[in-house]
N, C-alpha and C. Protein backbone atom coordinates (compact mmCIF):
# COMPACT_ATOMS: atom_id res chain seq x y z
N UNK A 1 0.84 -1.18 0.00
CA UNK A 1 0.00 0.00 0.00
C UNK A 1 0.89 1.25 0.00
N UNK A 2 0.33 2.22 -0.67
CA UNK A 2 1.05 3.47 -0.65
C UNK A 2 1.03 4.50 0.34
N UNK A 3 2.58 4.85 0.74
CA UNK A 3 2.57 5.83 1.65
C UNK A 3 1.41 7.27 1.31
N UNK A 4 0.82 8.25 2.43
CA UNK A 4 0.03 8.88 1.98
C UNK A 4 0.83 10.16 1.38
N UNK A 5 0.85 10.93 0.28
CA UNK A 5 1.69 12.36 0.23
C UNK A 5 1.22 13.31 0.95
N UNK A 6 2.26 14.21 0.41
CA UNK A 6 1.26 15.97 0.93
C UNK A 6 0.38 16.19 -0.14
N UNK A 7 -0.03 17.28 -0.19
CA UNK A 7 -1.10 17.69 -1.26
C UNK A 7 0.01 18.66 -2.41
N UNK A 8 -0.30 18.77 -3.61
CA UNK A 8 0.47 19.15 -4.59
C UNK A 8 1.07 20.86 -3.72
N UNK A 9 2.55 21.27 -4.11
CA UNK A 9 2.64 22.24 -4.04
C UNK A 9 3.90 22.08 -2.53
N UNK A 10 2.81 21.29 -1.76
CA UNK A 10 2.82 21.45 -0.09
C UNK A 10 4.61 20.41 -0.15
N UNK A 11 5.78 21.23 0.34
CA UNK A 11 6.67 20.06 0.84
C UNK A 11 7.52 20.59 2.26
N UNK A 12 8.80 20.19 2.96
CA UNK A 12 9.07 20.85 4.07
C UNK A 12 9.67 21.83 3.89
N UNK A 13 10.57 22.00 2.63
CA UNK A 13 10.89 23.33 1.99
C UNK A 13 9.43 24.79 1.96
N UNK A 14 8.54 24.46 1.83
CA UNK A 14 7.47 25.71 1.91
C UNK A 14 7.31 25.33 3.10
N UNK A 15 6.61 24.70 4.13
CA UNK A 15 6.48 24.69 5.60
C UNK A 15 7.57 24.97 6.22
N UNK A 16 8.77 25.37 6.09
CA UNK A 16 9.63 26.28 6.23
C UNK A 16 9.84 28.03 6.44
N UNK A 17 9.67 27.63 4.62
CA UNK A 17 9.55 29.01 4.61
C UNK A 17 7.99 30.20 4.78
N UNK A 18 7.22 29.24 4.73
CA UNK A 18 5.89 29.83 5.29
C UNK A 18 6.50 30.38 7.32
N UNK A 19 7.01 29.65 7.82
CA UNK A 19 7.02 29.69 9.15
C UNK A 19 8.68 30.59 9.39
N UNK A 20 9.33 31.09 8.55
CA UNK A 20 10.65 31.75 8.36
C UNK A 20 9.87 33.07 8.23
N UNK A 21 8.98 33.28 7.07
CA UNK A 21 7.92 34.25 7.13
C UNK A 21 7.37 35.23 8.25
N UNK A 22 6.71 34.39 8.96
CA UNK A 22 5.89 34.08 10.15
C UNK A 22 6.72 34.97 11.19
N UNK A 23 8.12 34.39 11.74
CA UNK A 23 8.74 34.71 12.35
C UNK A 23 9.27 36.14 11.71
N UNK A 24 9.56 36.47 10.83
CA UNK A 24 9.91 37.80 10.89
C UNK A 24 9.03 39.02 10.58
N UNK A 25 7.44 38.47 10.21
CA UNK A 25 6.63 39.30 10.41
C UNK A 25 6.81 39.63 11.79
N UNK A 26 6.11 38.90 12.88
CA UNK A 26 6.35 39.19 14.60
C UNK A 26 7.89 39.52 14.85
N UNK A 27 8.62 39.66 14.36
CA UNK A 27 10.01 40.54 14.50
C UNK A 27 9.36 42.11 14.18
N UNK A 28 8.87 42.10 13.01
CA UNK A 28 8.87 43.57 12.52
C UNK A 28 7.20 43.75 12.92
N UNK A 29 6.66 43.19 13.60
CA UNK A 29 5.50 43.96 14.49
C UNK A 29 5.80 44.35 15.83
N UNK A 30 6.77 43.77 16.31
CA UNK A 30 7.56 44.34 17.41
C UNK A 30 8.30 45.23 17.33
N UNK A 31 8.90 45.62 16.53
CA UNK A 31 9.61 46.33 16.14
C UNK A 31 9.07 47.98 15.55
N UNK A 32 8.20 47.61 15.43
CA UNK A 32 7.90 49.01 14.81
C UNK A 32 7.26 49.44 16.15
N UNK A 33 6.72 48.62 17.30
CA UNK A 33 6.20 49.26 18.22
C UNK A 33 7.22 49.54 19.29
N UNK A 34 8.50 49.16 19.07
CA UNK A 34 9.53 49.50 20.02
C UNK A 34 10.02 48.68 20.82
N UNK A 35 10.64 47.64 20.24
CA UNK A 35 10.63 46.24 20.88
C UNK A 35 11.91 45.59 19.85
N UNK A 36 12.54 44.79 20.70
CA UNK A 36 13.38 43.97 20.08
C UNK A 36 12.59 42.22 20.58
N UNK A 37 12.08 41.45 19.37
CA UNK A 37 12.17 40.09 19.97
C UNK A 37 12.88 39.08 18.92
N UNK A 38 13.70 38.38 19.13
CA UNK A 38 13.94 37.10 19.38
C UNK A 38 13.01 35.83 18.55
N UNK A 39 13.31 35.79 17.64
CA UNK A 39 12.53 34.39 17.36
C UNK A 39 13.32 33.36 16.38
N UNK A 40 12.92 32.07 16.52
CA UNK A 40 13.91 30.99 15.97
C UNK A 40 13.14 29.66 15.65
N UNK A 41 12.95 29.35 14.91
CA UNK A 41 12.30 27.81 14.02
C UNK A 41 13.04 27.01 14.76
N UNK A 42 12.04 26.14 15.17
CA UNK A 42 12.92 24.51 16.28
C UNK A 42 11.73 23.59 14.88
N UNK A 43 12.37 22.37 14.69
CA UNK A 43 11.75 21.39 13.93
C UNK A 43 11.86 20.55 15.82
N UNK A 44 10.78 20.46 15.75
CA UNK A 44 9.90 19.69 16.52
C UNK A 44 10.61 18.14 15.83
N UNK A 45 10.61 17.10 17.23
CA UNK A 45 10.70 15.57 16.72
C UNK A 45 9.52 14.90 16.48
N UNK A 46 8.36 15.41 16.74
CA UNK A 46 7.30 14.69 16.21
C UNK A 46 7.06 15.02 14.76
N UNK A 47 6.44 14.01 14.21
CA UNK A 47 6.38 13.89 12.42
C UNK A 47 4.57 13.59 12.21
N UNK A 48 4.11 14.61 11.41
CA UNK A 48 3.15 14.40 11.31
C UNK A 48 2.61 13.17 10.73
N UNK A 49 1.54 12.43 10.73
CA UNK A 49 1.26 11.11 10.30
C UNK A 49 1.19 10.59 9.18
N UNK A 50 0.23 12.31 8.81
CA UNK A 50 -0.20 12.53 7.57
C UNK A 50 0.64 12.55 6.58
N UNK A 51 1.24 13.60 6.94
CA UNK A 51 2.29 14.23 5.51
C UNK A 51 3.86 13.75 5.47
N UNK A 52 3.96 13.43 6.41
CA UNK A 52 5.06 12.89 7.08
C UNK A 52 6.27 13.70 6.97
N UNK A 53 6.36 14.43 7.63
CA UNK A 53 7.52 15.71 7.41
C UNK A 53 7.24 16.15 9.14
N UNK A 54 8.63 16.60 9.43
CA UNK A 54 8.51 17.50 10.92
C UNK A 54 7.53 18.44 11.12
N UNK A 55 7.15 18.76 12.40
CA UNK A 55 6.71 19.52 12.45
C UNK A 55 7.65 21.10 12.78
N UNK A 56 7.75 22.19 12.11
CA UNK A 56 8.20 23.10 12.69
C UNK A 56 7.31 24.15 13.25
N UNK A 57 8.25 24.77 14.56
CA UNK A 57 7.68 25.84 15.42
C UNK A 57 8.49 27.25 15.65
N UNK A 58 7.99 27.74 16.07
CA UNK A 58 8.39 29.15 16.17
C UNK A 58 8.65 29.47 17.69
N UNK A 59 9.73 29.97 17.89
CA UNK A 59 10.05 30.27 19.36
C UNK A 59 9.96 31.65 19.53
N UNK A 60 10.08 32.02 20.62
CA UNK A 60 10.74 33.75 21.24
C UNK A 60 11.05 33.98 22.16
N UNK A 61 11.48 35.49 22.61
CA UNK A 61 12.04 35.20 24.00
C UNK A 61 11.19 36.25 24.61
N UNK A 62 9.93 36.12 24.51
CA UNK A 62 8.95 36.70 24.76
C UNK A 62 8.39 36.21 25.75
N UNK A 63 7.59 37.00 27.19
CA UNK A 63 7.03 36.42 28.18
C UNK A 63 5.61 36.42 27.69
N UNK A 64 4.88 35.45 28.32
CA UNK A 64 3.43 35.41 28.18
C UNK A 64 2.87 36.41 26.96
N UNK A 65 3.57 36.13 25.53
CA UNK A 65 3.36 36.78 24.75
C UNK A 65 3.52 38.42 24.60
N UNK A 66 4.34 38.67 25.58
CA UNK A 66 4.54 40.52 25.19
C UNK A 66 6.35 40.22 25.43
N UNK A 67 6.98 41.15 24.46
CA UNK A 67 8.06 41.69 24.43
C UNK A 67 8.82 41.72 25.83
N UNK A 68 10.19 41.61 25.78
CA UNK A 68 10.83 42.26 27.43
C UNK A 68 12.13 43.21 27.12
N UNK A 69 12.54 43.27 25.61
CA UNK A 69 13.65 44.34 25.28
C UNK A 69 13.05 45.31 24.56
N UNK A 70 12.90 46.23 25.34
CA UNK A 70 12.64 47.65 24.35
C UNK A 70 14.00 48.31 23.69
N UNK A 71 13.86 48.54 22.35
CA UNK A 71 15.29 49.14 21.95
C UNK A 71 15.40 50.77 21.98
N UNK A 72 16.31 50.63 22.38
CA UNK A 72 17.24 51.99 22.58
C UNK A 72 17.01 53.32 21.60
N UNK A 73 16.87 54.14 21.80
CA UNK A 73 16.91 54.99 21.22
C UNK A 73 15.78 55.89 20.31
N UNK A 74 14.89 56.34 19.11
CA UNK A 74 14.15 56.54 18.57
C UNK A 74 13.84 55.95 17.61
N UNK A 75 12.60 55.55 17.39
CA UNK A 75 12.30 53.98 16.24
C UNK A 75 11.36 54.95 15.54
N UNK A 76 11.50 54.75 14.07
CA UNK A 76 10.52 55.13 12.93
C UNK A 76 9.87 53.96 13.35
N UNK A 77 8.58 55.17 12.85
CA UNK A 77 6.98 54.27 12.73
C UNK A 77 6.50 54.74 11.13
């Protein structure tokens, strides 16, 4: 029987970079509000069942979802 695929298009190269994306949007939404954060793609060891590729995640060094480095100096908005 055949392994199941992803769906056309879909491989871990774009679930990558969809989530490389991701992370530097929330860089530069922090950022424009005066904030430095921190974020970094961990590939997770669990493998989805389905598609069978890692799962990746997005980290930060963010508390309970708000910022803790405000940067220095005067930030264009």
């Amino acid at each position: 029987m055949r392994e199941p695929t992803p769906q056309k298009g879909w491989s871990r190269n774009v679930v990558m970079e969809r989530e490389e994306r991701l992370a530097k949007r929330i860089k530069a939404y922090w950022f424009a509000r005066g904030f430095l954060v921190e974020t970094r793609i961990e590939v997770e060891t669990f493998y989805d069942r389905v598609w069978q590729f890692p799962v990746p995640s997005i980290r930060s060094d963010m508390v309970n979802g708000l910022p803790v480095k405000r940067v220095s100096g005067r930030v264009r908005k």
